[in-house]
Structures are given as C-alpha cells and as structure tokens.
N, C-alpha and C. Protein backbone atom coordinates (compact mmCIF):
# COMPACT_ATOMS: atom_id res chain seq x y z
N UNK A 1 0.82 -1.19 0.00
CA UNK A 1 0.00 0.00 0.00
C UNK A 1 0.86 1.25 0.00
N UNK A 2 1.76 1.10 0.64
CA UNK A 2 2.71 2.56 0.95
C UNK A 2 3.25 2.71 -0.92
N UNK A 3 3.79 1.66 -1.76
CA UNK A 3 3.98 2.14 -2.96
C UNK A 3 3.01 2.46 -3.73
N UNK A 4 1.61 2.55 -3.34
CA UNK A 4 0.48 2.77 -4.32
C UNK A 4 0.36 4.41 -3.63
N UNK A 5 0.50 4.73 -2.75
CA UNK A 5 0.47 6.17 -2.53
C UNK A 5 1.66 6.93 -2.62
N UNK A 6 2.60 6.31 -3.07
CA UNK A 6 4.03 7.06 -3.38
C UNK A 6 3.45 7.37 -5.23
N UNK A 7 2.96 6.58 -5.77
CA UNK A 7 2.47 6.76 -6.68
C UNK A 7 1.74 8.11 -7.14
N UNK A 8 1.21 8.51 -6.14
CA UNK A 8 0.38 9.66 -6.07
C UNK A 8 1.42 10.97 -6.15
N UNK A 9 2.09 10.77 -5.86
CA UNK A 9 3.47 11.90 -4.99
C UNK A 9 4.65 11.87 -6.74
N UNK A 10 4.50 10.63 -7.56
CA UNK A 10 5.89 10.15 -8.43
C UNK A 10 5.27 10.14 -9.75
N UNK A 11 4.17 9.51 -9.85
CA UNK A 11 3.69 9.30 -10.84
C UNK A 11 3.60 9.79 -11.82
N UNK A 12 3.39 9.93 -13.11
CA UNK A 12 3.05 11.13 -14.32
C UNK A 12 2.30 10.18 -14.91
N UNK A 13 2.02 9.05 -15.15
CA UNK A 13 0.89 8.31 -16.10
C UNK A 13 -0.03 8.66 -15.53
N UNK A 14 -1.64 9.21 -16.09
CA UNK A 14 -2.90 8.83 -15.41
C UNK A 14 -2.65 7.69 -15.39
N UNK A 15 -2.51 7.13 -15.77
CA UNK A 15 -2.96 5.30 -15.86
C UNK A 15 -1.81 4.59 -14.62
N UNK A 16 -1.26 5.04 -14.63
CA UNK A 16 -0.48 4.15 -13.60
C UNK A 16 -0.81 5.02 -12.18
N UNK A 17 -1.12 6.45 -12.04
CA UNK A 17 -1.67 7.29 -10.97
C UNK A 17 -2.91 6.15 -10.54
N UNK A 18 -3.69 6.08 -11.55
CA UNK A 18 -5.22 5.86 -10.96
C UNK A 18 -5.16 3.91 -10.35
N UNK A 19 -4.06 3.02 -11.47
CA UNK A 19 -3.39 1.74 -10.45
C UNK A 19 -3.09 1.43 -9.16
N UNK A 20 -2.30 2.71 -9.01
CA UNK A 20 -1.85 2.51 -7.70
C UNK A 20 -3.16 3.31 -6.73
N UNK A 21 -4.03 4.42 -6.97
CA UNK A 21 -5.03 4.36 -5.91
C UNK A 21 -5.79 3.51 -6.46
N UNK A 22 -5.89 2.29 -7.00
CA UNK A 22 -6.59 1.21 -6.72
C UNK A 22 -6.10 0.39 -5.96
N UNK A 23 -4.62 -0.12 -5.73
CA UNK A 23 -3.73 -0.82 -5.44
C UNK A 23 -4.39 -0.08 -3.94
N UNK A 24 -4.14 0.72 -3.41
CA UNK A 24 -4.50 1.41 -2.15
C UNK A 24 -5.61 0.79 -1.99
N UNK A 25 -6.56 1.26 -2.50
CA UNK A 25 -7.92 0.97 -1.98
C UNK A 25 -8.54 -1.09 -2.21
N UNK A 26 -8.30 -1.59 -2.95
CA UNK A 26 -7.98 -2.33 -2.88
C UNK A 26 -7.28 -3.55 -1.59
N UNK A 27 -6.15 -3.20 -1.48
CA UNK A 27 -5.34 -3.96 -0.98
C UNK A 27 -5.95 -3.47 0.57
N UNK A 28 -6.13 -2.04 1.04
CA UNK A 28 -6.73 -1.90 2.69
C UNK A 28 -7.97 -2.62 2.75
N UNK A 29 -8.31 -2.98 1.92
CA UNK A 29 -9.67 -3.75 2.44
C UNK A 29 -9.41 -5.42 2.52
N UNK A 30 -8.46 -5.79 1.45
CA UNK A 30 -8.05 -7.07 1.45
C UNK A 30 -7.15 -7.26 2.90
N UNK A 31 -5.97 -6.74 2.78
CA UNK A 31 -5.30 -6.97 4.34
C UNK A 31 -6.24 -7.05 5.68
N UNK A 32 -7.66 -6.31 5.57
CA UNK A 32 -7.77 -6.66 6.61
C UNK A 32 -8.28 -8.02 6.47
N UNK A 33 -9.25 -8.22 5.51
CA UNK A 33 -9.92 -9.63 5.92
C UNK A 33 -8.86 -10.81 6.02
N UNK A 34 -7.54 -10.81 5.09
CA UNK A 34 -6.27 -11.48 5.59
C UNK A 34 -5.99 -11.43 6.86
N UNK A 35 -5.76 -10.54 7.52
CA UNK A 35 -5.35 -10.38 8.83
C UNK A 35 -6.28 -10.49 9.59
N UNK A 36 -7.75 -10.88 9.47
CA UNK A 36 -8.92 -11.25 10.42
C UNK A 36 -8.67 -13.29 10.14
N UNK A 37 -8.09 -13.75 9.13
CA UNK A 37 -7.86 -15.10 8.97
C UNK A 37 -6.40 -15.74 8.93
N UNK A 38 -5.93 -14.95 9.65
CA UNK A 38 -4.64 -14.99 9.87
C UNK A 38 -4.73 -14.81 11.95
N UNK A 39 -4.98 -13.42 11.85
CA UNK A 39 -5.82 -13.76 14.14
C UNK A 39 -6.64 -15.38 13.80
N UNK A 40 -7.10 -15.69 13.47
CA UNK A 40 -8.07 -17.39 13.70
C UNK A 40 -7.16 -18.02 13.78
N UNK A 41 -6.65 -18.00 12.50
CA UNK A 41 -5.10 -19.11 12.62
C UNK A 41 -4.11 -19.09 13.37
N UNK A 42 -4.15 -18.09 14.33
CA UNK A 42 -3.23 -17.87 15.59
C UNK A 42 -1.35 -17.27 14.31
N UNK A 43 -1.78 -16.77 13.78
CA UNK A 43 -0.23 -15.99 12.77
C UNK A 43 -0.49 -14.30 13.32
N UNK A 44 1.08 -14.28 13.40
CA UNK A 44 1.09 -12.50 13.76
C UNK A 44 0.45 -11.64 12.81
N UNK A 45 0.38 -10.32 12.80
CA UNK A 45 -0.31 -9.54 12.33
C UNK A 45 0.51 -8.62 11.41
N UNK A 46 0.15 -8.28 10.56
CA UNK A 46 1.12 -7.80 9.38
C UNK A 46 2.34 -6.64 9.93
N UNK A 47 3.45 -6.99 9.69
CA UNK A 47 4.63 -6.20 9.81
C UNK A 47 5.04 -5.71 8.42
N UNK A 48 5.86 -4.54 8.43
CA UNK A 48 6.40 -3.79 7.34
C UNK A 48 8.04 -4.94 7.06
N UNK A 49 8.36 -5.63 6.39
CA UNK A 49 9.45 -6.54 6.71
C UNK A 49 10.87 -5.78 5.84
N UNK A 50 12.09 -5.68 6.17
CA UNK A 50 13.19 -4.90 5.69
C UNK A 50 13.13 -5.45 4.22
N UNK A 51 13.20 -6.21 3.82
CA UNK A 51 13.10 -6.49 2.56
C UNK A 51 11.87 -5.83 1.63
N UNK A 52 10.41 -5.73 2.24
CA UNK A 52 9.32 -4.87 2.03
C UNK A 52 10.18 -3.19 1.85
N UNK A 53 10.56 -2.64 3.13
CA UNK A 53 10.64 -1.42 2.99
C UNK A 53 12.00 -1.24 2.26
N UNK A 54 13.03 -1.89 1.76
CA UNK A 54 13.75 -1.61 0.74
C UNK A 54 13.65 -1.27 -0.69
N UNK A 55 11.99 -2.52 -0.80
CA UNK A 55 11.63 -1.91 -2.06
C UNK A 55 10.66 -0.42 -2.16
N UNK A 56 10.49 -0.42 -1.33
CA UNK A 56 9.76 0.79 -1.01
C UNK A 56 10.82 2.16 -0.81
N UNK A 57 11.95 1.97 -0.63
CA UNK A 57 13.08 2.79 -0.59
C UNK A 57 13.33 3.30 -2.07
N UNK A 58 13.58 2.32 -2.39
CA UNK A 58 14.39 2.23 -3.71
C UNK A 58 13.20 3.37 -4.72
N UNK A 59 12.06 2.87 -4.57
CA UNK A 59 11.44 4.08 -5.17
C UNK A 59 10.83 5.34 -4.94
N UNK A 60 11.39 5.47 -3.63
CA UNK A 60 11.23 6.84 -2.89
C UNK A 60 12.45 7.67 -4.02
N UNK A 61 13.39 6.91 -4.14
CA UNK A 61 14.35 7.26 -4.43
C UNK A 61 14.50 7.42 -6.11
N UNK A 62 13.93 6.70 -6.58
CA UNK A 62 13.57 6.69 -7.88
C UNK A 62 13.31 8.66 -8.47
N UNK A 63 13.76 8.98 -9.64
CA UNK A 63 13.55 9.51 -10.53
C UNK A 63 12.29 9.61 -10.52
N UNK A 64 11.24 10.78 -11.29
CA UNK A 64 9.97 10.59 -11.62
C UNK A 64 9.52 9.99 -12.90
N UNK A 65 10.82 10.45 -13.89
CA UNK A 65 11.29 10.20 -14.80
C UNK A 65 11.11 8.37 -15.23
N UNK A 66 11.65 7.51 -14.23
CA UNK A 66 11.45 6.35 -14.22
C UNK A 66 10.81 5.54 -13.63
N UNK A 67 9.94 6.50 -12.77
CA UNK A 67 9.29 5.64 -11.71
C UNK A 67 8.03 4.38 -12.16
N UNK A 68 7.20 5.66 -13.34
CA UNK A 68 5.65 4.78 -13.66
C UNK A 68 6.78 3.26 -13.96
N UNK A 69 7.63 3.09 -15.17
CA UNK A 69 7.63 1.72 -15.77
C UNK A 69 7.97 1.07 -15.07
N UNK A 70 9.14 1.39 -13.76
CA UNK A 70 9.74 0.69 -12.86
C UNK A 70 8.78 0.00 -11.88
N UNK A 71 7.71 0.88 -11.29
CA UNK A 71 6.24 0.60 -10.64
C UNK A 71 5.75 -0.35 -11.56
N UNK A 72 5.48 -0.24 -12.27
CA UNK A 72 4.45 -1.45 -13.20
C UNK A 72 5.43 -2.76 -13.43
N UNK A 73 6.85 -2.52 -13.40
CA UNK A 73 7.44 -3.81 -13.82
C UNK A 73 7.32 -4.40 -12.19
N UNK A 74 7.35 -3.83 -10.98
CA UNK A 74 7.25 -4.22 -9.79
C UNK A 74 5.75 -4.72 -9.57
N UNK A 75 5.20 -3.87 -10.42
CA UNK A 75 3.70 -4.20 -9.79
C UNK A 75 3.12 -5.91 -10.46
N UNK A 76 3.86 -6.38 -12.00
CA UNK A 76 3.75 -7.38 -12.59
C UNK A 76 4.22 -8.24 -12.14
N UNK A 77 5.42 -7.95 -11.40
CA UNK A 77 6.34 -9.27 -10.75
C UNK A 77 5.97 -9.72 -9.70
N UNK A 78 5.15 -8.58 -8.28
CA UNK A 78 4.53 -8.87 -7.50
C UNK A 78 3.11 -9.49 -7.31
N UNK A 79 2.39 -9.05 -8.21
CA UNK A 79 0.74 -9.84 -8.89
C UNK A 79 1.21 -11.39 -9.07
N UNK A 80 2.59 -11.23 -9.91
CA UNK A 80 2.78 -13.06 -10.90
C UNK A 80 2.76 -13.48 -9.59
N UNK A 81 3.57 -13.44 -8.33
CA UNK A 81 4.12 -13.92 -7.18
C UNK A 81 2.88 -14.27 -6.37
N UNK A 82 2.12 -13.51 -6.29
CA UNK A 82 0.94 -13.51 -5.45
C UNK A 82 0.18 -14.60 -5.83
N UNK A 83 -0.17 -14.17 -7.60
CA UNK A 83 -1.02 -15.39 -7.71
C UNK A 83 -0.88 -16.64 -7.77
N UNK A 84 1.07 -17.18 -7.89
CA UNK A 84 1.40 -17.92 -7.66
C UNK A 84 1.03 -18.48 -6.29
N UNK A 85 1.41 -18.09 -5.28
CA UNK A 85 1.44 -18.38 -3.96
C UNK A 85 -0.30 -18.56 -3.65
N UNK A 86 -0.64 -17.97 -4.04
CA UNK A 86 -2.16 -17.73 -3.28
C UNK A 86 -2.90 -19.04 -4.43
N UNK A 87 -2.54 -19.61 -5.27
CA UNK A 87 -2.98 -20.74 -5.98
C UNK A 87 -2.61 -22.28 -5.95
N UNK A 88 -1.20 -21.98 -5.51
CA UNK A 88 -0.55 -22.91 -4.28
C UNK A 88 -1.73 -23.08 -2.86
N UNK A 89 -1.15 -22.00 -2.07
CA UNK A 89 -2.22 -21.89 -0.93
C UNK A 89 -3.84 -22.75 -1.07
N UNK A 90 -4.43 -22.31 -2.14
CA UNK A 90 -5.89 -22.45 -2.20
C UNK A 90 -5.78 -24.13 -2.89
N UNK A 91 -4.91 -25.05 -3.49
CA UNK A 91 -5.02 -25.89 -3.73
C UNK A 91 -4.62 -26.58 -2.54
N UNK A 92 -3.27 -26.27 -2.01
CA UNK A 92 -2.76 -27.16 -1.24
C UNK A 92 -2.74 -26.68 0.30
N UNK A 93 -3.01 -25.90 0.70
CA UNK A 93 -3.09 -24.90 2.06
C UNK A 93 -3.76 -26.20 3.35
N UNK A 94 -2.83 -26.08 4.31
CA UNK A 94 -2.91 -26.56 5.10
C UNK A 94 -4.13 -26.17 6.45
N UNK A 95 -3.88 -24.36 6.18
CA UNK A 95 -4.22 -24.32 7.31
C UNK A 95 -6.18 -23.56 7.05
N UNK A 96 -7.05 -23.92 7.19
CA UNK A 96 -8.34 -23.73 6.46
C UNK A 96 -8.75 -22.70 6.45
N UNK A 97 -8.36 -21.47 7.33
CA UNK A 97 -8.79 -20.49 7.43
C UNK A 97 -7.75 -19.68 6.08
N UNK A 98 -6.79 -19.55 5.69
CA UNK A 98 -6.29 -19.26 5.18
C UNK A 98 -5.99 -19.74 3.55
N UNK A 99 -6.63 -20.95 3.91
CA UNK A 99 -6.69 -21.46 2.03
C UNK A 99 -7.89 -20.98 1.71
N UNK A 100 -9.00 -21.29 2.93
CA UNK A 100 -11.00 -20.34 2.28
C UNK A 100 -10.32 -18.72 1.60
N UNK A 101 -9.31 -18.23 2.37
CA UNK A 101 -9.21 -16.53 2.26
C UNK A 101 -8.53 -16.59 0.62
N UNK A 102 -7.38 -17.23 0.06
CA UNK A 102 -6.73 -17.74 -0.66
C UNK A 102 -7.30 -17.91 -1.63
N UNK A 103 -8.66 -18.79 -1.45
CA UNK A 103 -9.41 -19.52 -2.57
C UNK A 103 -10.18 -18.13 -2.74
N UNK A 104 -11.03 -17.39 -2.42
CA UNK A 104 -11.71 -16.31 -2.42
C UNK A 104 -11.06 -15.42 -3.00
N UNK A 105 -9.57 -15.10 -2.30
CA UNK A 105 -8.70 -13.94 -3.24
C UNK A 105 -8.27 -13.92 -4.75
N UNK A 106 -8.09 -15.28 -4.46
CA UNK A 106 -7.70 -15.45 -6.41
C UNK A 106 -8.23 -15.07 -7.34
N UNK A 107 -9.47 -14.55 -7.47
CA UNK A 107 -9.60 -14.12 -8.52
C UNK A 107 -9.41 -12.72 -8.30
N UNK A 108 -9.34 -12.16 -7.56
CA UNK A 108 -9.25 -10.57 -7.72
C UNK A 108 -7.77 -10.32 -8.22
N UNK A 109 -6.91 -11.63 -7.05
CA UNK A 109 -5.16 -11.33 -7.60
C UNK A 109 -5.29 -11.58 -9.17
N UNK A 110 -6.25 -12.38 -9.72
CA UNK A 110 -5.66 -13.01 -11.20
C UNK A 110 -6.04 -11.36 -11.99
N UNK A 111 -7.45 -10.71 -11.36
CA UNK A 111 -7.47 -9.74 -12.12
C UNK A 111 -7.01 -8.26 -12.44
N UNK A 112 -6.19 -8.59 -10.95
CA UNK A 112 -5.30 -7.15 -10.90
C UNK A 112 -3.61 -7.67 -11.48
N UNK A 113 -3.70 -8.72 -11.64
CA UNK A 113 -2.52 -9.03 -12.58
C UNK A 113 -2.72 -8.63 -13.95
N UNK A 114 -3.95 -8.80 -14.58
CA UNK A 114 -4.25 -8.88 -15.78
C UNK A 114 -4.27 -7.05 -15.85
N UNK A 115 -5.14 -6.42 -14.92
CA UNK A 115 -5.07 -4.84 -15.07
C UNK A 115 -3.92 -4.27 -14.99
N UNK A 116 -2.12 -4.72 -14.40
CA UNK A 116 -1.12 -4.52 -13.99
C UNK A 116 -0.39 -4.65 -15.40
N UNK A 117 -0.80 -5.69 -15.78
CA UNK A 117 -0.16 -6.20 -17.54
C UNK A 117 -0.01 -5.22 -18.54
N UNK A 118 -1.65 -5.27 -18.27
CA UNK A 118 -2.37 -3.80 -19.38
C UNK A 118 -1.48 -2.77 -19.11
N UNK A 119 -1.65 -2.17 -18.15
CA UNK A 119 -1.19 -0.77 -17.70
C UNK A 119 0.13 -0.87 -17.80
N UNK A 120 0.84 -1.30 -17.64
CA UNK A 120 2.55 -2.04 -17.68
C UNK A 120 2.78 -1.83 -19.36
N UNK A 121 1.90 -2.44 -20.01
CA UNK A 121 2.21 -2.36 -21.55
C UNK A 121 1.75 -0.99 -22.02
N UNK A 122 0.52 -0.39 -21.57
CA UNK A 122 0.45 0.87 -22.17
C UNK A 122 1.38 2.05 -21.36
N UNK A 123 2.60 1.67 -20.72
CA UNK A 123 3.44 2.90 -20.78
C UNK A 123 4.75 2.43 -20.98
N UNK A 124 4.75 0.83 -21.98
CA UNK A 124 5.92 0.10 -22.37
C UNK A 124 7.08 -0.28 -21.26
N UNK A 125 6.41 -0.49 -19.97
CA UNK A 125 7.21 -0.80 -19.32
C UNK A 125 7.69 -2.43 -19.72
N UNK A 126 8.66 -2.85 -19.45
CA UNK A 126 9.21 -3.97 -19.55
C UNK A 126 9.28 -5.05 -19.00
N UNK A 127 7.72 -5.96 -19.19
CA UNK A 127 7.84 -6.83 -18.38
C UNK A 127 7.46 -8.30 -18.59
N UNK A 128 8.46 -9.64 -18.27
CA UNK A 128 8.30 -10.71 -18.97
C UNK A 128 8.29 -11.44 -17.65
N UNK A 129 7.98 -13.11 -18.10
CA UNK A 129 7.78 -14.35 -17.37
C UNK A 129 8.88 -13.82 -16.50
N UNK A 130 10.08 -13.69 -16.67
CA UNK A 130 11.15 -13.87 -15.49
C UNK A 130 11.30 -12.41 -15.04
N UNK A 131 10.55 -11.18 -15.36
CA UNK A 131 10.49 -10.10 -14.46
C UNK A 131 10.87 -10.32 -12.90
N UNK A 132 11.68 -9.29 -12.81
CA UNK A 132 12.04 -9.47 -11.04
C UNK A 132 13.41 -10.32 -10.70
N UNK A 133 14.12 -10.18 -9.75
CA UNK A 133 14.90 -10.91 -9.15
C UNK A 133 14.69 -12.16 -8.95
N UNK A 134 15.65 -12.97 -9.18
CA UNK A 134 16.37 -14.47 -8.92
C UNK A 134 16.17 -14.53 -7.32
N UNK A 135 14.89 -15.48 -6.78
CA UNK A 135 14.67 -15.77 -5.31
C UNK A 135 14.41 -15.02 -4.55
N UNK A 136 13.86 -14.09 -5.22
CA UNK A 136 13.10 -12.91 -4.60
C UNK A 136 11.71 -13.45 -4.08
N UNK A 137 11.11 -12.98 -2.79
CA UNK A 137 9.97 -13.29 -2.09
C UNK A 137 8.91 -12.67 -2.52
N UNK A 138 7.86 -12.66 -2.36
CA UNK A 138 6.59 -12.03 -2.81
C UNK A 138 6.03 -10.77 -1.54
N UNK A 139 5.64 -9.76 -2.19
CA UNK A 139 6.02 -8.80 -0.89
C UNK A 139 4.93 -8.64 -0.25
N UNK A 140 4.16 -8.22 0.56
CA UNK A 140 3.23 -7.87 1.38
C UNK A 140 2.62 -8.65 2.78
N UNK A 141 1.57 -8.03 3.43
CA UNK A 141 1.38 -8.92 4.25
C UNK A 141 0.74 -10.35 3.83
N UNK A 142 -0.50 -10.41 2.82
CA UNK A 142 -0.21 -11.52 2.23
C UNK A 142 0.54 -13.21 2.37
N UNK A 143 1.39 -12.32 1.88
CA UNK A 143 2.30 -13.61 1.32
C UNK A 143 3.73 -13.89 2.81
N UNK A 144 3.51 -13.06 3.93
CA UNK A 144 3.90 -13.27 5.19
C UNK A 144 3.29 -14.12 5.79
N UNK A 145 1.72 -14.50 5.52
CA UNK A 145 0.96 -15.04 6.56
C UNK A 145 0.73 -16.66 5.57
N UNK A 146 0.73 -16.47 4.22
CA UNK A 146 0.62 -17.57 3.35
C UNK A 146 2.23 -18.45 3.63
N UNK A 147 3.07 -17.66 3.69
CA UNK A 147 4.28 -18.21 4.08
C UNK A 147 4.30 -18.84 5.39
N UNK A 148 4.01 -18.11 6.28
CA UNK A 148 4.07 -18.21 7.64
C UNK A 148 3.19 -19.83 7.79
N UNK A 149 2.37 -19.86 7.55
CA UNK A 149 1.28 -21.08 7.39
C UNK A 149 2.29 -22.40 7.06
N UNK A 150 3.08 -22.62 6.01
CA UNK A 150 3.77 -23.17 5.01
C UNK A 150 4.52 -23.57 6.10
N UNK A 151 5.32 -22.79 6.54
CA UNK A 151 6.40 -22.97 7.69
C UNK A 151 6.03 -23.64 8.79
N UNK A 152 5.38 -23.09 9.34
CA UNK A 152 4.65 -23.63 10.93
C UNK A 152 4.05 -25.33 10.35
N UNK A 153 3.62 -25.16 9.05
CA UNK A 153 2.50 -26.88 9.41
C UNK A 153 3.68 -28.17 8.74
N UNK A 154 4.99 -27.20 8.04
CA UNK A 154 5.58 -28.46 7.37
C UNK A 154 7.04 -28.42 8.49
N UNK A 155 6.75 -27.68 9.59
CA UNK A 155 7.78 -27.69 10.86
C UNK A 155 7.57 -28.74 11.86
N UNK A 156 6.02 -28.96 11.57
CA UNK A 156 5.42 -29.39 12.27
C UNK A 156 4.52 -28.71 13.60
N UNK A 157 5.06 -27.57 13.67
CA UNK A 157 4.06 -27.04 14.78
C UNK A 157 2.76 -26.80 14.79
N UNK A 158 2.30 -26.69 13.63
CA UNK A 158 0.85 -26.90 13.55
C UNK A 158 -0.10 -27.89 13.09
C-alpha cells in the first residue's frame, strides 16, 4: 500500500496514478480480511518486513522520470508472485482459514494481474515471465501469513 500512494506523490501516467489508488484501496480492504484469517489461525499480524521497505526505498528514491515503468514492472512481478502463492495456498493450504481466504482472493489477484499487464504495456514498461529478481519473495502482508502457514505446518508445529 505505501507504494500505491508514493504513486500519487511520483507518478506522471494517469494510468499508472489511478493503479496505484486502486492498489491502495484495494489492498486496505483485502489486508484486513487477511489479517482477520490470519488472528483465527493464531499468525502474527502484518509487519512492514526490511526487505518490504527496501523496495519501497528504492522508489522513494527513484527519478519521476522512471518511476511509472519501474512501478508497473514491480507491480507485474509482484501480482505473478501472489497469484502464484495464493494458488498454491488455495489448492494445497494446510491451514483452512487461510486457504477459504486464498481460494476467495484469487480471482481478484488473477485480475489485478491482468489490469497490472495492461497498464505495464500501455506505458511500455518492460515486463516478462522472469520479471524481477532471482529468489526474490513475494512482498506484502499476504504472502507473510501464506508463508508463515507453510512454515509452521511443514515444521510441524501446527
């Protein structure tokens, strides 16, 4: 959320302006119901994680100049990641409160991937299957608590 309102502040596309206050509005309504099935499942509650706020650095820091394509190639790599994980989750999810949330989310992630694509291509940003860093994590709270799940039930603690 914090890069969808830096958006507001960096931006020069309408089109990538009006993304990211969707990405805002959007995503505060999703985190919470994540984080209402994430308290059931007994998982902490969303933290800002150093790896999160680096990328969030990096485009504080960004040019305005480069920001929209750089945003949309982030915003494509993070959607692919999500819907990866959250389609994982909803097939194979251990923990029930969190695969129902999973199974429910997917289609909105599949369709803000597909709106991320669009918008990504109409300001030619550059973005393919292997967009993004080599073992790079999927960023948000999200994919903390989808992770977190993963960990705890194949640790065995849950």
């Amino acid at each position: 959320m914090k890069l969808g309102k830096l958006v507001e502040k960096k931006g020069s596309s309408p089109s990538v302006v009006e993304f990211g206050q969707r990405m805002v509005t959007d995503y505060s309504k999703a985190t919470e119901e994540l984080a209402a099935a994430a308290k059931q499942a007994a998982f902490p509650g969303p933290v800002l994680m150093r790896q999160h706020q680096q990328i969030v650095d990096r485009f504080t820091r960004m040019s305005r100049s480069s920001f929209d394509k750089g945003y949309m190639t982030e915003m494509v790599t993070q959607h692919r990641d999500n819907v990866r994980l959250f389609q994982q989750e909803s097939e194979g999810g251990r923990v029930q409160s969190l695969r129902q949330v999973a199974s429910r989310m997917l289609p909105d992630l599949q369709h803000r991937l597909s709106v991320a694509t669009r918008t990504a291509g109409s300001i030619r940003a550059q973005v393919t299957a292997s967009s993004g860093e080599p073992g790079r994590r999927p960023a948000g709270f999200f994919m903390q608590a989808l992770q977190a799940s993963r960990t705890m039930t194949t640790s065995g603690r849950r």
